[in-house]
N, C-alpha and C. Protein backbone atom coordinates (compact mmCIF):
# COMPACT_ATOMS: atom_id res chain seq x y z
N UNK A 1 106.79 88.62 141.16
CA UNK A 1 105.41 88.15 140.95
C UNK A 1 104.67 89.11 140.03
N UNK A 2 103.95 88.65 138.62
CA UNK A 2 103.60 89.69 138.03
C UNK A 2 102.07 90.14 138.67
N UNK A 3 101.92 91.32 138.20
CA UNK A 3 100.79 91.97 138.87
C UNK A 3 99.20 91.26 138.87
N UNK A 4 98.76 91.04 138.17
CA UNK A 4 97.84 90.05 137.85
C UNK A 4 97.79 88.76 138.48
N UNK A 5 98.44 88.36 139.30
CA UNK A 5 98.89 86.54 140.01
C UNK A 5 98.12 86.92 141.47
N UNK A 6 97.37 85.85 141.13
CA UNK A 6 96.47 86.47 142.49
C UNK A 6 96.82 84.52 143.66
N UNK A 7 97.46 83.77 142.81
CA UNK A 7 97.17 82.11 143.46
C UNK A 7 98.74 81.41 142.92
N UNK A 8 98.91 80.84 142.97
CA UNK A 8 100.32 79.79 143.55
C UNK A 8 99.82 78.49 143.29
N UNK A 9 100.03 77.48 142.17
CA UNK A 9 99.37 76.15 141.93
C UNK A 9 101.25 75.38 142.40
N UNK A 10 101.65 74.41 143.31
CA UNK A 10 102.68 74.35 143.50
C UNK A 10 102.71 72.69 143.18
N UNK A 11 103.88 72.09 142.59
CA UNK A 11 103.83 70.54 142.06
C UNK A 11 104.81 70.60 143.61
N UNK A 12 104.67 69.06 144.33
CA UNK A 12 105.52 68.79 145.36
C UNK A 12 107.16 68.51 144.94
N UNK A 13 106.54 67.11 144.22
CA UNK A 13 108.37 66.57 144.30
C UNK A 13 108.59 67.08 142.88
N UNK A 14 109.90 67.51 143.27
CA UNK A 14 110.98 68.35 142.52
C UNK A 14 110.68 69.39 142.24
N UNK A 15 109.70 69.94 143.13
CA UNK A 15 109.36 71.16 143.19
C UNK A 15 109.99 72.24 144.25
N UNK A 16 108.80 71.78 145.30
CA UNK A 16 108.93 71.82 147.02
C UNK A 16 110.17 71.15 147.85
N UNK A 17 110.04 70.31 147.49
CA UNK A 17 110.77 69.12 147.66
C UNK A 17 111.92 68.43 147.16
N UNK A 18 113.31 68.33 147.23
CA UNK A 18 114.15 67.46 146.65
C UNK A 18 114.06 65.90 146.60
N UNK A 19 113.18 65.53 145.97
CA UNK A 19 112.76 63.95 145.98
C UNK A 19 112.85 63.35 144.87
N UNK A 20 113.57 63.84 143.75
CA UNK A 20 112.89 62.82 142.49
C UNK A 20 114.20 61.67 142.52
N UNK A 21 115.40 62.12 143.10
CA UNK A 21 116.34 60.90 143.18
C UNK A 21 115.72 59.98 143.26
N UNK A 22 114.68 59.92 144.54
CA UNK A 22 113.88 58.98 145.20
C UNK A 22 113.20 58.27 144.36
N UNK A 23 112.39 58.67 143.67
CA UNK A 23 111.20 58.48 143.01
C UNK A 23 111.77 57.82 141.73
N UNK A 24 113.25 58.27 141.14
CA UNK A 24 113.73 57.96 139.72
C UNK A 24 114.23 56.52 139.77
N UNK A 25 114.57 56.19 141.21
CA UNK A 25 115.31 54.89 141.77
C UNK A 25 114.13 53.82 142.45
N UNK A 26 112.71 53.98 142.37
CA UNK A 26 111.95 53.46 143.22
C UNK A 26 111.85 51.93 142.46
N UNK A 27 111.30 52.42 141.09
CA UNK A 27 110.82 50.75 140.41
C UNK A 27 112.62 50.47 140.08
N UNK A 28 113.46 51.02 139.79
CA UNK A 28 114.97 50.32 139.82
C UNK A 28 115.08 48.80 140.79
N UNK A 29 115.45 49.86 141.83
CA UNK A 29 115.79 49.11 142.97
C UNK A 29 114.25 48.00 143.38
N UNK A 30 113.15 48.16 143.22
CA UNK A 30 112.26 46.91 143.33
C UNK A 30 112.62 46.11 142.48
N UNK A 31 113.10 46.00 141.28
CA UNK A 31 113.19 45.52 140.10
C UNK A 31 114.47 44.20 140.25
N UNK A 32 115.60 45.40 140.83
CA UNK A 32 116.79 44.21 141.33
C UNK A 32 116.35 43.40 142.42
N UNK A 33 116.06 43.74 143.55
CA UNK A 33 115.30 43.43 144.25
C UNK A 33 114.89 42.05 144.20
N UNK A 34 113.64 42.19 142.78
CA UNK A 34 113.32 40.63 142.96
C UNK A 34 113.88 39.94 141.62
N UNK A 35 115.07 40.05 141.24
CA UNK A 35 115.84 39.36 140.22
C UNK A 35 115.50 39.18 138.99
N UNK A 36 114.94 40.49 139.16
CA UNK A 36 114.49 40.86 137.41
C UNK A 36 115.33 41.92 136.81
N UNK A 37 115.67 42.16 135.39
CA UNK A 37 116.72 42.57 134.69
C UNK A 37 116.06 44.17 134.95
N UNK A 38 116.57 45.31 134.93
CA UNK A 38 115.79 46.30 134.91
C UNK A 38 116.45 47.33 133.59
N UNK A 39 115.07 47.94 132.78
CA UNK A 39 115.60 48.81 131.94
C UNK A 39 114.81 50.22 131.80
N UNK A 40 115.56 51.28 131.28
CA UNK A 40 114.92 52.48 131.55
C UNK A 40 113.43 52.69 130.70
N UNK A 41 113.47 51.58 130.04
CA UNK A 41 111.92 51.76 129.47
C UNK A 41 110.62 51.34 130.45
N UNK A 42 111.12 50.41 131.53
CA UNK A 42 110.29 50.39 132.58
C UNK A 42 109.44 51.12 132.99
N UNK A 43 110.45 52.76 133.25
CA UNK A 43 110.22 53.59 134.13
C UNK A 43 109.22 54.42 133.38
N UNK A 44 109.51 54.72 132.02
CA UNK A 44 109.02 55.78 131.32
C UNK A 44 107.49 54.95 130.88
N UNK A 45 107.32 53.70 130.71
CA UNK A 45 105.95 52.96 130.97
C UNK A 45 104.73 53.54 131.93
N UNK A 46 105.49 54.34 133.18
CA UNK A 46 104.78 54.14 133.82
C UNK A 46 104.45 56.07 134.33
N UNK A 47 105.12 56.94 133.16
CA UNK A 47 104.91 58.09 133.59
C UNK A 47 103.81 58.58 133.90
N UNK A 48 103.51 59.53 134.81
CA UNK A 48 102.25 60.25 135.06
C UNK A 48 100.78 59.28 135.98
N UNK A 49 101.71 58.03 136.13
CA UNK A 49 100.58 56.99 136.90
C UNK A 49 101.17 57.56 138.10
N UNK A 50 99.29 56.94 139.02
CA UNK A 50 99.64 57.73 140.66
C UNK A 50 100.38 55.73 141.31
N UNK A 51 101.02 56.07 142.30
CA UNK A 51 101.58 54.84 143.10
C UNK A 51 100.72 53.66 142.68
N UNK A 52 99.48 53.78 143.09
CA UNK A 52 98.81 52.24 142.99
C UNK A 52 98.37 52.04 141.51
N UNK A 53 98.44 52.49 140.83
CA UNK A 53 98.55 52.16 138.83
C UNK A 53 99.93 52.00 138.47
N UNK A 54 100.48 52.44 138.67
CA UNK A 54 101.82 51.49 138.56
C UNK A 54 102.06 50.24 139.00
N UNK A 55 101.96 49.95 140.43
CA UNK A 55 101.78 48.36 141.21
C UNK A 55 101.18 48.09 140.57
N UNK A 56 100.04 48.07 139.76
CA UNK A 56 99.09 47.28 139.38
C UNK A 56 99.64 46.64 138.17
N UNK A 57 100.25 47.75 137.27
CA UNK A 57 101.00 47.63 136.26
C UNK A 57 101.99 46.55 136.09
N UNK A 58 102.63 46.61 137.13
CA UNK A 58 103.74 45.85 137.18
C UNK A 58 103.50 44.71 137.98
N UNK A 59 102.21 44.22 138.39
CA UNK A 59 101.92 43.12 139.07
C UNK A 59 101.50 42.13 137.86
N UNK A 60 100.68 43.26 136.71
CA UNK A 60 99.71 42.71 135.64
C UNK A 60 100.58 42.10 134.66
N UNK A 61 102.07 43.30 134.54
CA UNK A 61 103.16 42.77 133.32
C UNK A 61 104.06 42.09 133.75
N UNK A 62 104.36 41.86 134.57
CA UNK A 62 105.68 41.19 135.25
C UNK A 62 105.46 40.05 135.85
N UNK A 63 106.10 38.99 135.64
CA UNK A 63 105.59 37.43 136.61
C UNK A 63 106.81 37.66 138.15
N UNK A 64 106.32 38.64 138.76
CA UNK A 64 107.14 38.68 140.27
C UNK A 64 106.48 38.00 141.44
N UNK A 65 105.40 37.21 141.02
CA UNK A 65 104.63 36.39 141.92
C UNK A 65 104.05 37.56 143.31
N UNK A 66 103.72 38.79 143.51
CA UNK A 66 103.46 39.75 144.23
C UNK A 66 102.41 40.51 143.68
N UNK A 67 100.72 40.63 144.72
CA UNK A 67 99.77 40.91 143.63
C UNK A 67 100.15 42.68 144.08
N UNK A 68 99.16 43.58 143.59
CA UNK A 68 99.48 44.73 143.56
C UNK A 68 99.57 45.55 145.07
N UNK A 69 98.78 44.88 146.17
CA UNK A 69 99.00 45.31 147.16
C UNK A 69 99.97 45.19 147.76
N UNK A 70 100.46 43.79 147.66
CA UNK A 70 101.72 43.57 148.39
C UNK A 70 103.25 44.17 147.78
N UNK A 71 103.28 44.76 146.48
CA UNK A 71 104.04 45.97 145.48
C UNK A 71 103.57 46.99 146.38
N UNK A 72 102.36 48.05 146.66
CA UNK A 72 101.99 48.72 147.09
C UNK A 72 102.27 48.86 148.26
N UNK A 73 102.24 47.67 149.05
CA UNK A 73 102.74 48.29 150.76
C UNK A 73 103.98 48.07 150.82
N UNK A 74 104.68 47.68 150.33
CA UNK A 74 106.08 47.80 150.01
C UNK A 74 107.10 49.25 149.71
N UNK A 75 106.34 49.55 148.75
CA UNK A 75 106.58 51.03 148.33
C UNK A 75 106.47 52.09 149.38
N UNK A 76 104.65 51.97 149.65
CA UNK A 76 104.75 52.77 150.76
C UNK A 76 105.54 52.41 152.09
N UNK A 77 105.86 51.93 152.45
CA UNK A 77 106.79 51.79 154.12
C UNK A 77 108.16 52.37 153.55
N UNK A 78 108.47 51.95 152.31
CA UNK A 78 109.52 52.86 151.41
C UNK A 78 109.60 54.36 151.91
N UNK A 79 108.81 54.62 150.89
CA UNK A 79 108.26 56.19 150.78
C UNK A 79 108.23 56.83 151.93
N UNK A 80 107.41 56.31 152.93
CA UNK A 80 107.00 56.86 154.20
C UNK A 80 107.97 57.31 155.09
N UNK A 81 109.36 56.60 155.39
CA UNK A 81 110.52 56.66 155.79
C UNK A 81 110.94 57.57 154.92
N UNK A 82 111.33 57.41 153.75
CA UNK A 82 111.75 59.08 153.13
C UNK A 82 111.60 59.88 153.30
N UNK A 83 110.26 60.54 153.24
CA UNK A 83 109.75 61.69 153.54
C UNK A 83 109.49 61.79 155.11
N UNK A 84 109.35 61.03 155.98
CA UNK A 84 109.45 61.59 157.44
C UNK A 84 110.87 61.75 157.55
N UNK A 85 111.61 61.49 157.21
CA UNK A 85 113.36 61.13 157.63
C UNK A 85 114.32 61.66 156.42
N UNK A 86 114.46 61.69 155.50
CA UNK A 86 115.52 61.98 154.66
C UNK A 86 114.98 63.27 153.59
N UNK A 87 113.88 62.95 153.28
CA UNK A 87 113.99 64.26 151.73
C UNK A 87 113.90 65.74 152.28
N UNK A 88 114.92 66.25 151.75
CA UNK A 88 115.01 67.92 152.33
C UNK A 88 114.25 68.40 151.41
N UNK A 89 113.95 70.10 151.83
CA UNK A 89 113.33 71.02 151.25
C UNK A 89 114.35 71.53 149.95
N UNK A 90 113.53 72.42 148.87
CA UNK A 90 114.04 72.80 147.36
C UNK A 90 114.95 74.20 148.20
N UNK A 91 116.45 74.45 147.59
CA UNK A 91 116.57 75.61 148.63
C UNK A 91 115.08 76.93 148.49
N UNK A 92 115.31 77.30 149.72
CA UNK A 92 114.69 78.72 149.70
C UNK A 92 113.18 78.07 149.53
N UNK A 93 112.73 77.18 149.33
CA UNK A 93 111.50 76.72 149.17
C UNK A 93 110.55 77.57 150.10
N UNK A 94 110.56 77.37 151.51
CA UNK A 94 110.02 77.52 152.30
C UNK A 94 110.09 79.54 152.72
N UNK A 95 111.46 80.04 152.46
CA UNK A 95 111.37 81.44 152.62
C UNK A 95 109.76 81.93 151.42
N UNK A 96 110.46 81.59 150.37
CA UNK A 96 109.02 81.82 149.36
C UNK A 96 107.80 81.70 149.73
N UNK A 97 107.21 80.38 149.98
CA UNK A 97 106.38 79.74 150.62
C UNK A 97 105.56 81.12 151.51
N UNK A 98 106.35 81.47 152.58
CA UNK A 98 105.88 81.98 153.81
C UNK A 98 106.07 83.54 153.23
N UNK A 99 106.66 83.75 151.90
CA UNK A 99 106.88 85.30 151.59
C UNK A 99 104.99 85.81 151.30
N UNK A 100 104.97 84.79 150.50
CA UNK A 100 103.60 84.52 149.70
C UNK A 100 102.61 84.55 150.30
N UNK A 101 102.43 83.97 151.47
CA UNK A 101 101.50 83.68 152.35
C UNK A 101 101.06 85.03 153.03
N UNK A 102 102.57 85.71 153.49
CA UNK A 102 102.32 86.88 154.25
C UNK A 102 101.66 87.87 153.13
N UNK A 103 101.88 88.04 151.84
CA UNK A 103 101.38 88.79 150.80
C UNK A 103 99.91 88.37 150.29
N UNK A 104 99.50 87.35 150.63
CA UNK A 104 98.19 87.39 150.66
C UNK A 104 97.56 86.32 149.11
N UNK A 105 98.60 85.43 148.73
CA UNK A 105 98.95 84.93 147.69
C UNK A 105 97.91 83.67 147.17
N UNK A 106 97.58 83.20 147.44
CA UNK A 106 96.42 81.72 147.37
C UNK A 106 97.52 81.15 147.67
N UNK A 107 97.62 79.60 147.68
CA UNK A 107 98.67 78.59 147.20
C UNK A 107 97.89 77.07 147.80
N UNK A 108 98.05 76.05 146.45
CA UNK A 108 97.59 74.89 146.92
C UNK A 108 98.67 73.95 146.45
N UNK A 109 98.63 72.74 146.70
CA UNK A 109 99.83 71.91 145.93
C UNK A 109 98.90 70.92 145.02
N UNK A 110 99.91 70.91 143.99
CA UNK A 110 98.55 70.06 142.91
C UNK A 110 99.93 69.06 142.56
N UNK A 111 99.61 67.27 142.89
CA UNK A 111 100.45 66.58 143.12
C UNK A 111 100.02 64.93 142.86
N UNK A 112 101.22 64.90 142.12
CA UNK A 112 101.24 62.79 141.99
C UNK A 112 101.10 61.97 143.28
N UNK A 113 101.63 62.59 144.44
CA UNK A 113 102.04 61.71 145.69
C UNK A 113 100.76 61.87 146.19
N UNK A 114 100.27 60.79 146.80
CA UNK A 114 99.53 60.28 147.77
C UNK A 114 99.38 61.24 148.99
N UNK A 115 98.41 61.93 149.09
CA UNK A 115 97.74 62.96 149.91
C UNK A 115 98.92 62.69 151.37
N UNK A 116 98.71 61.07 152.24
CA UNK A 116 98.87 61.44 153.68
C UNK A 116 100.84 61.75 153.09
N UNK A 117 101.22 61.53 152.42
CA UNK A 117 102.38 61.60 152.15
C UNK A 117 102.63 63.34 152.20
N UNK A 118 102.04 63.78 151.08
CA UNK A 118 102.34 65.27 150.79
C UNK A 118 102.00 66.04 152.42
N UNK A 119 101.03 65.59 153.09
CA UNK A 119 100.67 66.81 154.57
C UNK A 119 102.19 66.06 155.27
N UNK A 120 102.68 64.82 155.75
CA UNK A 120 103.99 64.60 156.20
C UNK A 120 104.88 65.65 156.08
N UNK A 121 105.23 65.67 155.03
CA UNK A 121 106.10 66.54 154.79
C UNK A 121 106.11 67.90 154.65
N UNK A 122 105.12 68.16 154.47
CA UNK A 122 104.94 69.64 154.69
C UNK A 122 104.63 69.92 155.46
N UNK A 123 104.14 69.65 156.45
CA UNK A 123 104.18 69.26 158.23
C UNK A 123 105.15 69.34 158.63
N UNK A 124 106.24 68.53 158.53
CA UNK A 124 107.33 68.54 158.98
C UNK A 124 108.45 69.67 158.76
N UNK A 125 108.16 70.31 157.77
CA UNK A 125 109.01 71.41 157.43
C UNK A 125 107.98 73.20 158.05
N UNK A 126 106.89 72.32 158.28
CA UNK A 126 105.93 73.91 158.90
C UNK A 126 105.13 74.65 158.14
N UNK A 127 105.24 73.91 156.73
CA UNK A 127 104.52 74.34 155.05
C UNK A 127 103.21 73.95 155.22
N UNK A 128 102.48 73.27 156.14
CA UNK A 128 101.16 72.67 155.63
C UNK A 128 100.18 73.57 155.49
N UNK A 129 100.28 74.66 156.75
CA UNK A 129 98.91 75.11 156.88
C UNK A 129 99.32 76.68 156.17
N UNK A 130 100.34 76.71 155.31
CA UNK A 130 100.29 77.79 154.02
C UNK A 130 99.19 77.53 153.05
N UNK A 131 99.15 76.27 152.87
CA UNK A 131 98.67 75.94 151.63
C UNK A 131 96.49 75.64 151.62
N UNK A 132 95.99 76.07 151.31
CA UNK A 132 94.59 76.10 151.47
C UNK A 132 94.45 74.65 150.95
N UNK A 133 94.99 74.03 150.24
CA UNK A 133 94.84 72.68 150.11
C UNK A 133 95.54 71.79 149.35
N UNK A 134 95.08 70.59 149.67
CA UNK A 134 96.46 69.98 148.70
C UNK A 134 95.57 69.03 147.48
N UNK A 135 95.94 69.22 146.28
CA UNK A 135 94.70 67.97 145.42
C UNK A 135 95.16 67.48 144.67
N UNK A 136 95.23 65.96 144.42
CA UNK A 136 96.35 64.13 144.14
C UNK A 136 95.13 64.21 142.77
N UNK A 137 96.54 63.64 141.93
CA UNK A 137 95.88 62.78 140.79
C UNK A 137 95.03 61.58 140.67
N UNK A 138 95.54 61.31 141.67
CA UNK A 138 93.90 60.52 142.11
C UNK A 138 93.09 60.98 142.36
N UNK A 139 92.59 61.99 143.17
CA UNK A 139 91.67 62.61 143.22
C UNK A 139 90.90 62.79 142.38
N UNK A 140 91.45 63.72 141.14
CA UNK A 140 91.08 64.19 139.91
C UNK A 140 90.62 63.21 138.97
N UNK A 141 91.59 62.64 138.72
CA UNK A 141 91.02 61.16 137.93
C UNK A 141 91.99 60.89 136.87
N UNK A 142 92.79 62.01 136.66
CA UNK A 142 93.36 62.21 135.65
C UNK A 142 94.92 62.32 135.59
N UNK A 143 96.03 62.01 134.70
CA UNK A 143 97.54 62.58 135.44
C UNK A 143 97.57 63.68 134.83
N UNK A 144 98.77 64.71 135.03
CA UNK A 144 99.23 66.08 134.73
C UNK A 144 99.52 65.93 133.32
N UNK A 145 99.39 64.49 132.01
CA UNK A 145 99.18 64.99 131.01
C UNK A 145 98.07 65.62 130.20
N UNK A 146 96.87 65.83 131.23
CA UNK A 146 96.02 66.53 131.22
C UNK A 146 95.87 67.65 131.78
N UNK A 147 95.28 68.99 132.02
CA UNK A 147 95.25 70.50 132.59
C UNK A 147 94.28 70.00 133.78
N UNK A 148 93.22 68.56 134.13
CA UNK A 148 92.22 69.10 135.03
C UNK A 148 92.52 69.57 136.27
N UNK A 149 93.76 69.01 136.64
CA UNK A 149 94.29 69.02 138.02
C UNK A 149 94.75 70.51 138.18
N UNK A 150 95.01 71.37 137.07
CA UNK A 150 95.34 72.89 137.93
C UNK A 150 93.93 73.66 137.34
N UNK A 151 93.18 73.10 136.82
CA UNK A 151 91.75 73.46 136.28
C UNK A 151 90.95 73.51 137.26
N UNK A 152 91.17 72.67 138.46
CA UNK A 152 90.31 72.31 139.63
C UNK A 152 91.07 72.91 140.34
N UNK A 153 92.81 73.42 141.04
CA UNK A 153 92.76 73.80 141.65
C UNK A 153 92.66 75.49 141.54
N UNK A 154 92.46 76.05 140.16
CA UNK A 154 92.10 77.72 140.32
C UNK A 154 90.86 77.63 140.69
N UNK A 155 89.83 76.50 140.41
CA UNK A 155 88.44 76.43 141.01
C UNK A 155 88.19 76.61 142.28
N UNK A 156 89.02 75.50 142.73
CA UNK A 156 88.86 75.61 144.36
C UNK A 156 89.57 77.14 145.10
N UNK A 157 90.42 77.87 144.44
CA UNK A 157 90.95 78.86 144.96
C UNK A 157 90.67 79.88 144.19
N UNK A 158 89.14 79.85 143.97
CA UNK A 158 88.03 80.93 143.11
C UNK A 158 88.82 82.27 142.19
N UNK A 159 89.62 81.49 141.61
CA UNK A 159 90.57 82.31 140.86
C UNK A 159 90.56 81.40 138.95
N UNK A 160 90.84 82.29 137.64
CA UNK A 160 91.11 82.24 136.85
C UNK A 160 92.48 81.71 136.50
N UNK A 161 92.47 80.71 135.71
CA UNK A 161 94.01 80.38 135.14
C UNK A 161 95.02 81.07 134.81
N UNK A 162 94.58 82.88 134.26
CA UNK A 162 95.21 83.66 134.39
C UNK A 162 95.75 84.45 135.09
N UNK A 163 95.12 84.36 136.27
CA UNK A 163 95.31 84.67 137.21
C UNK A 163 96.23 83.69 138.30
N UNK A 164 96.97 82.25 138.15
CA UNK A 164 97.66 81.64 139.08
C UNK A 164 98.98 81.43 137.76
N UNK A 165 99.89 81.27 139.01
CA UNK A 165 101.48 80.38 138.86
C UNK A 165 101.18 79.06 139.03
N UNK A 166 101.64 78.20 137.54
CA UNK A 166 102.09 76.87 138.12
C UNK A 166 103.32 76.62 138.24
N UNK A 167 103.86 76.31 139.16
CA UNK A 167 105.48 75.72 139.88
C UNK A 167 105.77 74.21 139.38
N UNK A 168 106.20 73.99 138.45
CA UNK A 168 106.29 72.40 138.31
C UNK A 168 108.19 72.20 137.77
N UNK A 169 108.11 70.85 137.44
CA UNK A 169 109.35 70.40 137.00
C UNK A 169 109.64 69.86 136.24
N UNK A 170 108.73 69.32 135.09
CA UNK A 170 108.52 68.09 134.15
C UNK A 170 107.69 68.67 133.05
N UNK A 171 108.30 68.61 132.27
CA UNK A 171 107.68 68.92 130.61
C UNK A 171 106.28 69.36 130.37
N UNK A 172 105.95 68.02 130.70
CA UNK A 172 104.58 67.16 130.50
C UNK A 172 103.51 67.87 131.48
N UNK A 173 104.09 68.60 132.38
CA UNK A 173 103.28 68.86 133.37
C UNK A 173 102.82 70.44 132.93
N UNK A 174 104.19 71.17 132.47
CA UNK A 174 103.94 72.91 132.11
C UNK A 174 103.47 72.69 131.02
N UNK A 175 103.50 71.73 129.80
CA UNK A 175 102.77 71.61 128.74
C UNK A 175 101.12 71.67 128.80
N UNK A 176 100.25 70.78 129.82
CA UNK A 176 99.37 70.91 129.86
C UNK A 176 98.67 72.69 130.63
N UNK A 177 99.49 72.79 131.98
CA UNK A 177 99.09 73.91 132.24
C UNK A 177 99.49 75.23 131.24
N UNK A 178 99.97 75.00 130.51
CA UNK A 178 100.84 76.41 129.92
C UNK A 178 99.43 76.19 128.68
N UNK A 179 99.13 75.43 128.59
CA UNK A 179 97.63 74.99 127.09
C UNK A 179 96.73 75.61 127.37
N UNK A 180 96.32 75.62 129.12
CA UNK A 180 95.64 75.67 129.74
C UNK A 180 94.52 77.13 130.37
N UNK A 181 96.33 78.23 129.91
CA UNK A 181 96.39 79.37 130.23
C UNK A 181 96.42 80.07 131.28
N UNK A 182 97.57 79.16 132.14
CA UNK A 182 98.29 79.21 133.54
C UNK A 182 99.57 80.00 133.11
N UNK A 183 100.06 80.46 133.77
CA UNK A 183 101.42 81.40 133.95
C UNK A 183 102.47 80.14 134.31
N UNK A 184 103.37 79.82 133.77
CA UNK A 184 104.34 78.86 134.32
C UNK A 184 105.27 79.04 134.45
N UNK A 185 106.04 78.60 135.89
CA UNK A 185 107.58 79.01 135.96
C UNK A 185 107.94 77.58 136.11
N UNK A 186 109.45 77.61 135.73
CA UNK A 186 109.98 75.94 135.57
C UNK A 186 111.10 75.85 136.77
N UNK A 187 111.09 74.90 137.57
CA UNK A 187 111.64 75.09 138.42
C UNK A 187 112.93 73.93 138.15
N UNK A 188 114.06 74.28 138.68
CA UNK A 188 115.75 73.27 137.77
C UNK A 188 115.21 71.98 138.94
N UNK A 189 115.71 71.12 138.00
CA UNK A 189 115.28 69.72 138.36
C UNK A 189 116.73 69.11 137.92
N UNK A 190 117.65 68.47 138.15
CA UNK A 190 118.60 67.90 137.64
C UNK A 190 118.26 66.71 137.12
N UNK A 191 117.44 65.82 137.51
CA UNK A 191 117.04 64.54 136.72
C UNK A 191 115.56 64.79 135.38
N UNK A 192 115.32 65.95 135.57
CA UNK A 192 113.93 66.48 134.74
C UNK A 192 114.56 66.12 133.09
N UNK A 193 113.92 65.65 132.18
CA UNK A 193 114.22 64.97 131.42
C UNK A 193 113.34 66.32 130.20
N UNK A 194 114.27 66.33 128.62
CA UNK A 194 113.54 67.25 128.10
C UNK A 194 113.83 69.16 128.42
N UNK A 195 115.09 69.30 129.11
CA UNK A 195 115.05 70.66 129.68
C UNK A 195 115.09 71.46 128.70
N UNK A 196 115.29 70.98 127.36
CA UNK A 196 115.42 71.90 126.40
C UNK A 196 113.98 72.88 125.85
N UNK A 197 112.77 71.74 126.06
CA UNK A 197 111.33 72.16 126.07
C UNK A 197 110.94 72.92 127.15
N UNK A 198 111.52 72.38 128.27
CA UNK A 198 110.91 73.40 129.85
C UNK A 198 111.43 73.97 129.15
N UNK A 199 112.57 74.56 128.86
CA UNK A 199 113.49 75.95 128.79
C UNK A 199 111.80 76.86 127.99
N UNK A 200 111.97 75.89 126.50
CA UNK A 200 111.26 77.26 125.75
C UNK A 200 109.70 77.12 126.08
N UNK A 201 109.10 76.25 127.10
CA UNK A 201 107.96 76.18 127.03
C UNK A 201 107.49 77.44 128.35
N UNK A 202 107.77 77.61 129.15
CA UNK A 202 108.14 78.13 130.40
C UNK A 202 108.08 79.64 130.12
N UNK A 203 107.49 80.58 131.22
CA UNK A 203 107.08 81.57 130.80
C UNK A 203 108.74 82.16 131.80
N UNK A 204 108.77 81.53 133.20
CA UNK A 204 110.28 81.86 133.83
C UNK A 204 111.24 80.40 134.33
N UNK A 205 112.42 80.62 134.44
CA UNK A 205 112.89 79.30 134.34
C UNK A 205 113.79 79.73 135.82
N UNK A 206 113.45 78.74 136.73
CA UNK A 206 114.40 79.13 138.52
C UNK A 206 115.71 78.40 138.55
N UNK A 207 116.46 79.03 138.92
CA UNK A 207 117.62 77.70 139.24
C UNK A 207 116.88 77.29 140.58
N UNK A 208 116.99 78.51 141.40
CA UNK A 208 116.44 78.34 143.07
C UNK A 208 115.36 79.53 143.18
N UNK A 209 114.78 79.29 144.30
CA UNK A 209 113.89 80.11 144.77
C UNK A 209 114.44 81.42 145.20
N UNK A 210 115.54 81.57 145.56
CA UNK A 210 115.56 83.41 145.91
C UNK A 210 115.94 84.01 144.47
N UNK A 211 115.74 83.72 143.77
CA UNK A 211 115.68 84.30 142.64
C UNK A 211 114.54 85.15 142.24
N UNK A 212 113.13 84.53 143.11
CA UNK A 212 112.06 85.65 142.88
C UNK A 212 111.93 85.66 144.18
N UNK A 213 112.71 85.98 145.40
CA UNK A 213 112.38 86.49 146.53
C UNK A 213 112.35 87.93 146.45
């Protein structure tokens, strides 16, 4: 941890979390589902939207006769079962987590997923009440191809951009914070698309977490 890092800005999935299988297969498998052809330009349509802008998306472009809620609660009863039941922790996630905490570290999670989703799971693994808070792109207003979301959370954790780590997994995401004048470490994502940019955009690059234990 360099000397100056007074806060911890942490992205959930494919961060914290081993979930993006999940997430990379979600509009797939809806797609076969209801006997529509599916292609990878779908997916990339819909980057950086939170859950319910996507449904909407695909209620608005697609004739699947399903308006956006009924896409939406679909997903979620999906989702919800994942993360109570199947998605494990990033290794070592959690040793870190609690290294940090005991050192006196800030840490909030700044995240695409749907708030009751993100406390689930970090609940369930014993991570919740590390974190002083958790704050959704919905919230903000904005997705992570914008900086506001780790802009607001050094705010809320009365700290300078120079002063926090952002933990993320996706290009698009250390691009804005690294603009921003956040410290960024890139954390290995096997489906993370672009690793050649994390590589050089990235101030440290993790395979796993005991690497800065």
């Amino acid at each position: 941890m360099e000397e100056k890092i007074k806060g911890a800005i942490f992205d959930l999935d494919g961060t914290i979390v081993n979930s993006m299988g999940m997430w990379r297969k979600l509009d797939k498998e809806f797609f076969i589902r209801q006997g529509v052809e599916y292609s990878p330009e779908i997916s990339k349509e819909i980057v950086g939207m939170t859950l319910e802008q996507a449904a909407e998306h695909f209620s608005k472009t697609f004739n699947l006769g399903k308006t956006t809620k009924q896409i939406l609660d679909e997903w979620n009863n999906y989702l919800l079962d994942q993360y109570k039941n199947v998605i494990p922790l990033k290794p070592y996630a959690d040793r870190l987590i609690e290294l940090w905490s005991r050192q006196g570290i800030k840490m909030c999670v700044a995240t695409l997923t749907e708030k009751k989703m993100a406390e689930i799971i970090l609940k369930k693994y014993g991570l919740l009440d590390k974190f002083e808070f958790i704050l959704t792109v919905a919230e903000v207003g904005k997705s992570k191809l914008s900086p506001d979301i780790y802009l607001r959370c050094a705010e809320k954790m009365g700290l300078l951009p120079n002063e926090c780590i952002v933990l993320e997994d996706t290009y698009h995401a250390m691009k804005s914070a690294k603009g921003a004048g956040f410290t960024v470490y890139a954390v290995d994502e096997p489906t993370a698309r672009n690793k050649e940019g994390i590589r050089a955009i990235c101030d440290k690059y993790i395979n796993t977490f005991e690497e800065i234990l």
